[in-house]
C-alpha atoms as a PDB file:
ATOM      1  CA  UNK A   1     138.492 -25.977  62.137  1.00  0.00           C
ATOM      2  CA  UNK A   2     140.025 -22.990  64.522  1.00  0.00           C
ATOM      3  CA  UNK A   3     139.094 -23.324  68.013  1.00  0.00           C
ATOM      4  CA  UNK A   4     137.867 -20.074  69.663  1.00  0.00           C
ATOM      5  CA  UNK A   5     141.418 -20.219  71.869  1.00  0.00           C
ATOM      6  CA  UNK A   6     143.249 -19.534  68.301  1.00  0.00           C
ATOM      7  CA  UNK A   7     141.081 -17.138  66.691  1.00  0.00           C
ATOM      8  CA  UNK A   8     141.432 -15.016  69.978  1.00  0.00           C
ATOM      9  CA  UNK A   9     145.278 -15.693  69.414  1.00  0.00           C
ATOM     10  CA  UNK A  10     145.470 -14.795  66.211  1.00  0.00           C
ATOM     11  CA  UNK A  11     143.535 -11.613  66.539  1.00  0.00           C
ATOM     12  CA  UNK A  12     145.778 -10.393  69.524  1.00  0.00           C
ATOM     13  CA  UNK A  13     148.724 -11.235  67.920  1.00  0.00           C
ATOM     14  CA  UNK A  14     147.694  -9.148  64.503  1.00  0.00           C
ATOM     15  CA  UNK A  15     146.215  -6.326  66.442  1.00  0.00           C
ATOM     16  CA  UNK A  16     149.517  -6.039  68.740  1.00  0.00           C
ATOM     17  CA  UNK A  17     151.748  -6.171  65.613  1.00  0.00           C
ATOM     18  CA  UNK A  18     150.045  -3.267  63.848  1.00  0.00           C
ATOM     19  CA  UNK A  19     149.618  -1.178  66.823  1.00  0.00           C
ATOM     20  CA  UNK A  20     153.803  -2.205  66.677  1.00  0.00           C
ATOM     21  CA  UNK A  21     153.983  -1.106  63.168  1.00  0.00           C
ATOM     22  CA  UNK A  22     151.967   1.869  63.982  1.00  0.00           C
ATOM     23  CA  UNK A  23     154.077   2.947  66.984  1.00  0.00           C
ATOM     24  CA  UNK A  24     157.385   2.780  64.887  1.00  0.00           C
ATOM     25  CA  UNK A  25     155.694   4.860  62.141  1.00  0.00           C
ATOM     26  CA  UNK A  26     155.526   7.529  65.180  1.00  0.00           C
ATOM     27  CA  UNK A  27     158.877   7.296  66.483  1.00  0.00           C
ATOM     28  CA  UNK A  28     159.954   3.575  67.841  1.00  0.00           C
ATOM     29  CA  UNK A  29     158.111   0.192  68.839  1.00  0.00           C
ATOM     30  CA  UNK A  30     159.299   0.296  72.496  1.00  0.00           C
ATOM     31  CA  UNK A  31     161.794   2.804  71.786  1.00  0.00           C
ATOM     32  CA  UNK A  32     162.045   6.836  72.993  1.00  0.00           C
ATOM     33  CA  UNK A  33     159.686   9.486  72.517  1.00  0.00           C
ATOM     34  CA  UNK A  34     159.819  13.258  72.701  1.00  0.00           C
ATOM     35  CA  UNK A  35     157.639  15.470  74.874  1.00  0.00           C
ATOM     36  CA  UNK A  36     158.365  19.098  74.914  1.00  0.00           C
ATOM     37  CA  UNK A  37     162.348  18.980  74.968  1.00  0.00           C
ATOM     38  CA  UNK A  38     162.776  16.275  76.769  1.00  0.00           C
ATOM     39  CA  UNK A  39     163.886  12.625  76.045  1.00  0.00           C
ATOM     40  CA  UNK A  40     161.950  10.039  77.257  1.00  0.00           C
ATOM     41  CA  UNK A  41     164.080   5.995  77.572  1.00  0.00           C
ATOM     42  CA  UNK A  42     162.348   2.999  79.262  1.00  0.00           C
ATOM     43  CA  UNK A  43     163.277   2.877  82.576  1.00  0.00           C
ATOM     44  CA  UNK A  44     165.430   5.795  82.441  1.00  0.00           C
ATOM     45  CA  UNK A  45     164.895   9.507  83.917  1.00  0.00           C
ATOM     46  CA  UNK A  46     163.887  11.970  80.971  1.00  0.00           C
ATOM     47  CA  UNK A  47     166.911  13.799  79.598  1.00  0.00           C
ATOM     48  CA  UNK A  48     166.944  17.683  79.467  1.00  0.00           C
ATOM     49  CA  UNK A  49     167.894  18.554  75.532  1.00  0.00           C
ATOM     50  CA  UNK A  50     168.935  21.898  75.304  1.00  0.00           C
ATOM     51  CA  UNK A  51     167.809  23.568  71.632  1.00  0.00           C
ATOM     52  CA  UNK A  52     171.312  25.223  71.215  1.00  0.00           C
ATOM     53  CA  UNK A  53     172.471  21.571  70.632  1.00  0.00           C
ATOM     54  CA  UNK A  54     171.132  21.450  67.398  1.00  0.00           C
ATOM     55  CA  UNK A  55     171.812  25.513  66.457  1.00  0.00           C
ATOM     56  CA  UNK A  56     174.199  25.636  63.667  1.00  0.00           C
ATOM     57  CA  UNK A  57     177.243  27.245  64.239  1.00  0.00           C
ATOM     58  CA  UNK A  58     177.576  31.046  64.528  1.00  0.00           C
ATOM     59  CA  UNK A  59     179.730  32.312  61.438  1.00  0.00           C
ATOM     60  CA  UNK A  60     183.491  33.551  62.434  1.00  0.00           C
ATOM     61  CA  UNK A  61     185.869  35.739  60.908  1.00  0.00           C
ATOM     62  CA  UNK A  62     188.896  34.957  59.903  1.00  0.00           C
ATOM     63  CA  UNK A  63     192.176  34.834  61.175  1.00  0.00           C
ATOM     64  CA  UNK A  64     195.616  36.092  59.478  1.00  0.00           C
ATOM     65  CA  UNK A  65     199.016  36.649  60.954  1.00  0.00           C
ATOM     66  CA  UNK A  66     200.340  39.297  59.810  1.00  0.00           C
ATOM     67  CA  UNK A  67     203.194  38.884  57.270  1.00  0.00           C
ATOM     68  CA  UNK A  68     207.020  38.832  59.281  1.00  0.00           C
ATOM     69  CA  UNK A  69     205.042  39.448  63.146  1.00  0.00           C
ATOM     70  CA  UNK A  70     205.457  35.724  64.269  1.00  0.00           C
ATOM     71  CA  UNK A  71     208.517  35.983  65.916  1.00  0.00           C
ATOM     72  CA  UNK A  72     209.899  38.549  68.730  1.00  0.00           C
ATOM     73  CA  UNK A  73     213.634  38.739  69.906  1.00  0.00           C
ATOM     74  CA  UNK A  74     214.723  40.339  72.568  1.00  0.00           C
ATOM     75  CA  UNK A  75     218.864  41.419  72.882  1.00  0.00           C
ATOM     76  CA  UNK A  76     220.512  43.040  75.703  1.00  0.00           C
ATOM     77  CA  UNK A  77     221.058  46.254  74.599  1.00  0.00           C
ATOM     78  CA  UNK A  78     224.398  47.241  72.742  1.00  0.00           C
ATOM     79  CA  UNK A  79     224.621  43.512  71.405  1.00  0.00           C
ATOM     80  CA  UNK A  80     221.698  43.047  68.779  1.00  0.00           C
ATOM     81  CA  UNK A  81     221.652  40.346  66.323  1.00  0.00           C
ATOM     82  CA  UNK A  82     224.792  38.661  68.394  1.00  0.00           C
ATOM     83  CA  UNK A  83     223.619  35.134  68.940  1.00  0.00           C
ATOM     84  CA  UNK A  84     225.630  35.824  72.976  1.00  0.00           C
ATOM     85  CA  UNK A  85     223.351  38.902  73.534  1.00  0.00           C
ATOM     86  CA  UNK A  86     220.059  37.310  72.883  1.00  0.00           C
ATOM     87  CA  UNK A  87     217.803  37.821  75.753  1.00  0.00           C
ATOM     88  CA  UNK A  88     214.882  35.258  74.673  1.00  0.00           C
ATOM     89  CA  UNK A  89     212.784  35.033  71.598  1.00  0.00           C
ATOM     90  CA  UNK A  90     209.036  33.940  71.243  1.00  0.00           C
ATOM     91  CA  UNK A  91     206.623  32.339  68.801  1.00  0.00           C
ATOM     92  CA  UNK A  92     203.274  32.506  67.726  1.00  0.00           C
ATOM     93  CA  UNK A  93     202.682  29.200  66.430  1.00  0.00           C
ATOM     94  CA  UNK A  94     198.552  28.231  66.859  1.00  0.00           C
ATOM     95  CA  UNK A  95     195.605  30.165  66.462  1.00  0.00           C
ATOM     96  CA  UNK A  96     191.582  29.954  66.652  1.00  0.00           C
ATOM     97  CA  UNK A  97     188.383  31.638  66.649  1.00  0.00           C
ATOM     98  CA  UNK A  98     184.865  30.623  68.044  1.00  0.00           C
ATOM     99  CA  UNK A  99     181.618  32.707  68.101  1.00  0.00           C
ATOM    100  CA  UNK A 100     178.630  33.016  69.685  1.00  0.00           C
ATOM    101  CA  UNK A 101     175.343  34.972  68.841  1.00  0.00           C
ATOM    102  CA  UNK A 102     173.996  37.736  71.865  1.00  0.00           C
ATOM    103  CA  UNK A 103     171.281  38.799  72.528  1.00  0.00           C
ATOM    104  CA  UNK A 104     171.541  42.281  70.927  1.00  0.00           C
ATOM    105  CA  UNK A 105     172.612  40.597  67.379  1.00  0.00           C
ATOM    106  CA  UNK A 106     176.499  41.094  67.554  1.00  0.00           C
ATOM    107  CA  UNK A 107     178.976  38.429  67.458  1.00  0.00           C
ATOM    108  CA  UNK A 108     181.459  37.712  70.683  1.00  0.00           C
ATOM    109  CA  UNK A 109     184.695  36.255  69.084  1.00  0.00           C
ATOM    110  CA  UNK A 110     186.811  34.599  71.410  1.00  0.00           C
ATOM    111  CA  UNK A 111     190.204  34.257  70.033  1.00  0.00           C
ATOM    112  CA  UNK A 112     193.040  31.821  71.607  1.00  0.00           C
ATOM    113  CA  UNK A 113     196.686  31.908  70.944  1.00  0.00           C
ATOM    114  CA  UNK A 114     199.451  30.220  71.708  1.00  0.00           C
ATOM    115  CA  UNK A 115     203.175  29.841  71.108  1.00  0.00           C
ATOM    116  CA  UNK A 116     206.324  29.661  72.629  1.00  0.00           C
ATOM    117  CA  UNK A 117     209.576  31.368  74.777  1.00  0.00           C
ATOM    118  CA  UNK A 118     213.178  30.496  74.796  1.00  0.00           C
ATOM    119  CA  UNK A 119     216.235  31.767  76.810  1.00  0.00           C
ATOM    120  CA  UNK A 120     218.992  32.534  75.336  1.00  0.00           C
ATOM    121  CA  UNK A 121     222.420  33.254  76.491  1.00  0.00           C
ATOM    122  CA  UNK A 122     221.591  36.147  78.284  1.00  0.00           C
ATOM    123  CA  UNK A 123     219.005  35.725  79.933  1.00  0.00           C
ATOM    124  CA  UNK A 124     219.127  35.559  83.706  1.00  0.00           C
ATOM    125  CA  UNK A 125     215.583  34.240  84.358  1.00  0.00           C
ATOM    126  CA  UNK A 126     212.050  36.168  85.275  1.00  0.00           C
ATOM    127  CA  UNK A 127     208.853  37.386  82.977  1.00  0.00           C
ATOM    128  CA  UNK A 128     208.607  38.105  79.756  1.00  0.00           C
ATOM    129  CA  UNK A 129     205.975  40.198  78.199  1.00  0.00           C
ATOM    130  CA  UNK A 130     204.929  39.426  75.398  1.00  0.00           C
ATOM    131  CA  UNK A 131     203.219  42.296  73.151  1.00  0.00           C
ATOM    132  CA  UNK A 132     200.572  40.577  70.835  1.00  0.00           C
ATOM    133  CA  UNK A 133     198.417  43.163  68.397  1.00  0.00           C
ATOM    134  CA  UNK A 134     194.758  42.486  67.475  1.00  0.00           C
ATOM    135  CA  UNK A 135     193.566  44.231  65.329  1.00  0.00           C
ATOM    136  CA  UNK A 136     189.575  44.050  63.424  1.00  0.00           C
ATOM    137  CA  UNK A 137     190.195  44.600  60.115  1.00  0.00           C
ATOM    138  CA  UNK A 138     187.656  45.380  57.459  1.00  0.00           C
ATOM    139  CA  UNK A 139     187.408  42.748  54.931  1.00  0.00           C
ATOM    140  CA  UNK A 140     188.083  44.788  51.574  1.00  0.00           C
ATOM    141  CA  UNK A 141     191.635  46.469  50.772  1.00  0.00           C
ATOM    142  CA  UNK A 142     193.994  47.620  53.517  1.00  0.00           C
ATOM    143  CA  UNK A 143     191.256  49.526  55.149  1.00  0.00           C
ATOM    144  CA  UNK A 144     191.640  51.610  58.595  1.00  0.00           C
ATOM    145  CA  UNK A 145     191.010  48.889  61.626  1.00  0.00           C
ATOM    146  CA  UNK A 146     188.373  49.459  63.394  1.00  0.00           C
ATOM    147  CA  UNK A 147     190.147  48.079  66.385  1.00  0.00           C
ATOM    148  CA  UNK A 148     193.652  47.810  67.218  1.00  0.00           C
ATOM    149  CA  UNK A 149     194.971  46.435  70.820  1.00  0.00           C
ATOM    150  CA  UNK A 150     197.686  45.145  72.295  1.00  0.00           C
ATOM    151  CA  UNK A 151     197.487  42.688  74.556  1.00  0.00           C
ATOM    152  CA  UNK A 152     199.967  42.017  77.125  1.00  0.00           C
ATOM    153  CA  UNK A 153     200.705  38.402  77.615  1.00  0.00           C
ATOM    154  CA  UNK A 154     202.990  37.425  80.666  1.00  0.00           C
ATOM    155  CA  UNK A 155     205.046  34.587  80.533  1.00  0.00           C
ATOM    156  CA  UNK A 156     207.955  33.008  83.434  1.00  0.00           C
ATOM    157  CA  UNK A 157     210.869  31.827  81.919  1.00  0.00           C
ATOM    158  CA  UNK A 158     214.133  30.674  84.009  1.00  0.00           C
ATOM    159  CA  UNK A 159     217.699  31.136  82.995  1.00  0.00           C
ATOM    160  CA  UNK A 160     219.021  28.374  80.953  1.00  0.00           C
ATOM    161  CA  UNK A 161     215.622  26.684  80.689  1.00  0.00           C
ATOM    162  CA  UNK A 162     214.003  24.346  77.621  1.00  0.00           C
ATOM    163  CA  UNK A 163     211.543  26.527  76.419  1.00  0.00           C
ATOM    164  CA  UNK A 164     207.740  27.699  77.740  1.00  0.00           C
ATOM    165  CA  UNK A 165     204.861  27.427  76.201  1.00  0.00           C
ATOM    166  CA  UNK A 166     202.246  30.409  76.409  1.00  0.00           C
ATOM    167  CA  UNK A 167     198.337  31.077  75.714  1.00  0.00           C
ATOM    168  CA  UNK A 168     196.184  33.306  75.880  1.00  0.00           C
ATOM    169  CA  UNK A 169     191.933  33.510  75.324  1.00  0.00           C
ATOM    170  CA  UNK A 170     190.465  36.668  75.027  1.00  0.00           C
ATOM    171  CA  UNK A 171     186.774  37.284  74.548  1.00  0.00           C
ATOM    172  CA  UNK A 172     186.302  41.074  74.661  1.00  0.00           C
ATOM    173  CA  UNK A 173     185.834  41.633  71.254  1.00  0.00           C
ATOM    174  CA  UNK A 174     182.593  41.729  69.117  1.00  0.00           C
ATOM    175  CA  UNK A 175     181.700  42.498  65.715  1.00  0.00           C
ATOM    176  CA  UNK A 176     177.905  43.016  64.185  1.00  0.00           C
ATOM    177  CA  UNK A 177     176.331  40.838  61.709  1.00  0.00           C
ATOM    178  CA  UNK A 178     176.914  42.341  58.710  1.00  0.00           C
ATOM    179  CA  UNK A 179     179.816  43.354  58.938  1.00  0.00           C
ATOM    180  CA  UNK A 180     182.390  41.695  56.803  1.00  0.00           C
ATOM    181  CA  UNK A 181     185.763  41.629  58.512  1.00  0.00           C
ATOM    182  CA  UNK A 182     189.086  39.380  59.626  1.00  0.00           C
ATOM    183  CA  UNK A 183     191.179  39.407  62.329  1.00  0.00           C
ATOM    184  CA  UNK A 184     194.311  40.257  62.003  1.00  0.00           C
ATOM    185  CA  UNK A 185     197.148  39.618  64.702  1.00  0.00           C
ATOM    186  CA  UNK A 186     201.042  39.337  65.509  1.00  0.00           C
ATOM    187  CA  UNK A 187     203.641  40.382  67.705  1.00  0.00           C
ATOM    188  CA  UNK A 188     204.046  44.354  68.055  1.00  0.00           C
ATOM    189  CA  UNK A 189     207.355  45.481  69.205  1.00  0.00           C
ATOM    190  CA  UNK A 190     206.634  49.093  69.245  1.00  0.00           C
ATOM    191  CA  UNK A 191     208.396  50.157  66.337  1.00  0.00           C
ATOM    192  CA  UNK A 192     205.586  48.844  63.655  1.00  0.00           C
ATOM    193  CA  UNK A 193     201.981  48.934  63.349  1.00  0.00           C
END
């Protein structure tokens, strides 16, 4: 025979184990729960949870150097291609794109580059500038660009020193939604486009 004692035992004990089972159906025995963007942890403060968290990314174009515009060299004048006259050269070497949606629809690309300037033999230390074209391209055929820019990219580089690395992140440029475009970019010495 079960005294009262255990009946009332047993009874608790089911009762608490489906409310359990019940609770964990809903989102955790004991665990966190979520009221209106925030996340609730026992004996913690509620943490804020931004929405954007979860967006999913916000499509990019895409990037292409353009064919023989990675490299710049720079000769003192009267001695070019002589490996004694060369002033410095420069790389582009890394490149990427990230977007994000505003509030009018378009897309804000900012783009990031980076590369790097040596001396050479000639070169008696100061600033380079670098000239680096960007240009938004549409996406079919060798279409007209419907933006072209160069950007100016200063770099310090002392006589007889290893070489410096340069970057640059610019974030002026937007495009709209449907359009369907790349980005295309190298170095611009002035005598091609």
């Amino acid at each position: 025979m079960i005294s009262a004692f255990q009946a009332v035992t047993k009874m608790n004990l089911k009762t608490a184990f489906a409310v359990c089972i019940g609770a964990a159906a809903l989102g955790g025995c004991g665990g966190a729960e979520s009221v209106a963007g925030k996340i609730i942890t026992g004996g913690q403060e509620p943490i804020e949870i931004s929405p954007e968290t979860f967006a999913p990314p916000v499509p990019c174009p895409p990037m292409q150097l353009k064919l023989n515009t990675y490299l710049i060299t720079k000769y003192v004048r009267g001695k070019e291609e002589q490996p004694e006259g060369l002033l410095y050269q420069a790389t582009v070497e890394d490149w990427a794109n990230t977007c994000t949606q505003e509030a009018g629809g378009q897309r804000r690309m900012k783009l990031g580059f980076s590369g790097d300037v040596t001396s050479g033999p000639a070169w008696k230390g100061g600033e380079v500038i670098l000239p680096l074209r960007v240009a938004i391209v549409p996406g079919g055929g060798d279409a007209k660009p419907l933006v072209s820019e160069v950007l100016k990219i200063p770099v310090t580089v002392g006589a007889n020193s290893p070489s410096e690395t340069w970057t640059l992140i610019e974030d002026k440029f937007t495009v709209t939604p449907d359009q369907s475009v790349k980005v295309v970019f190298g170095f611009d010495d002035g005598g091609r486009r």
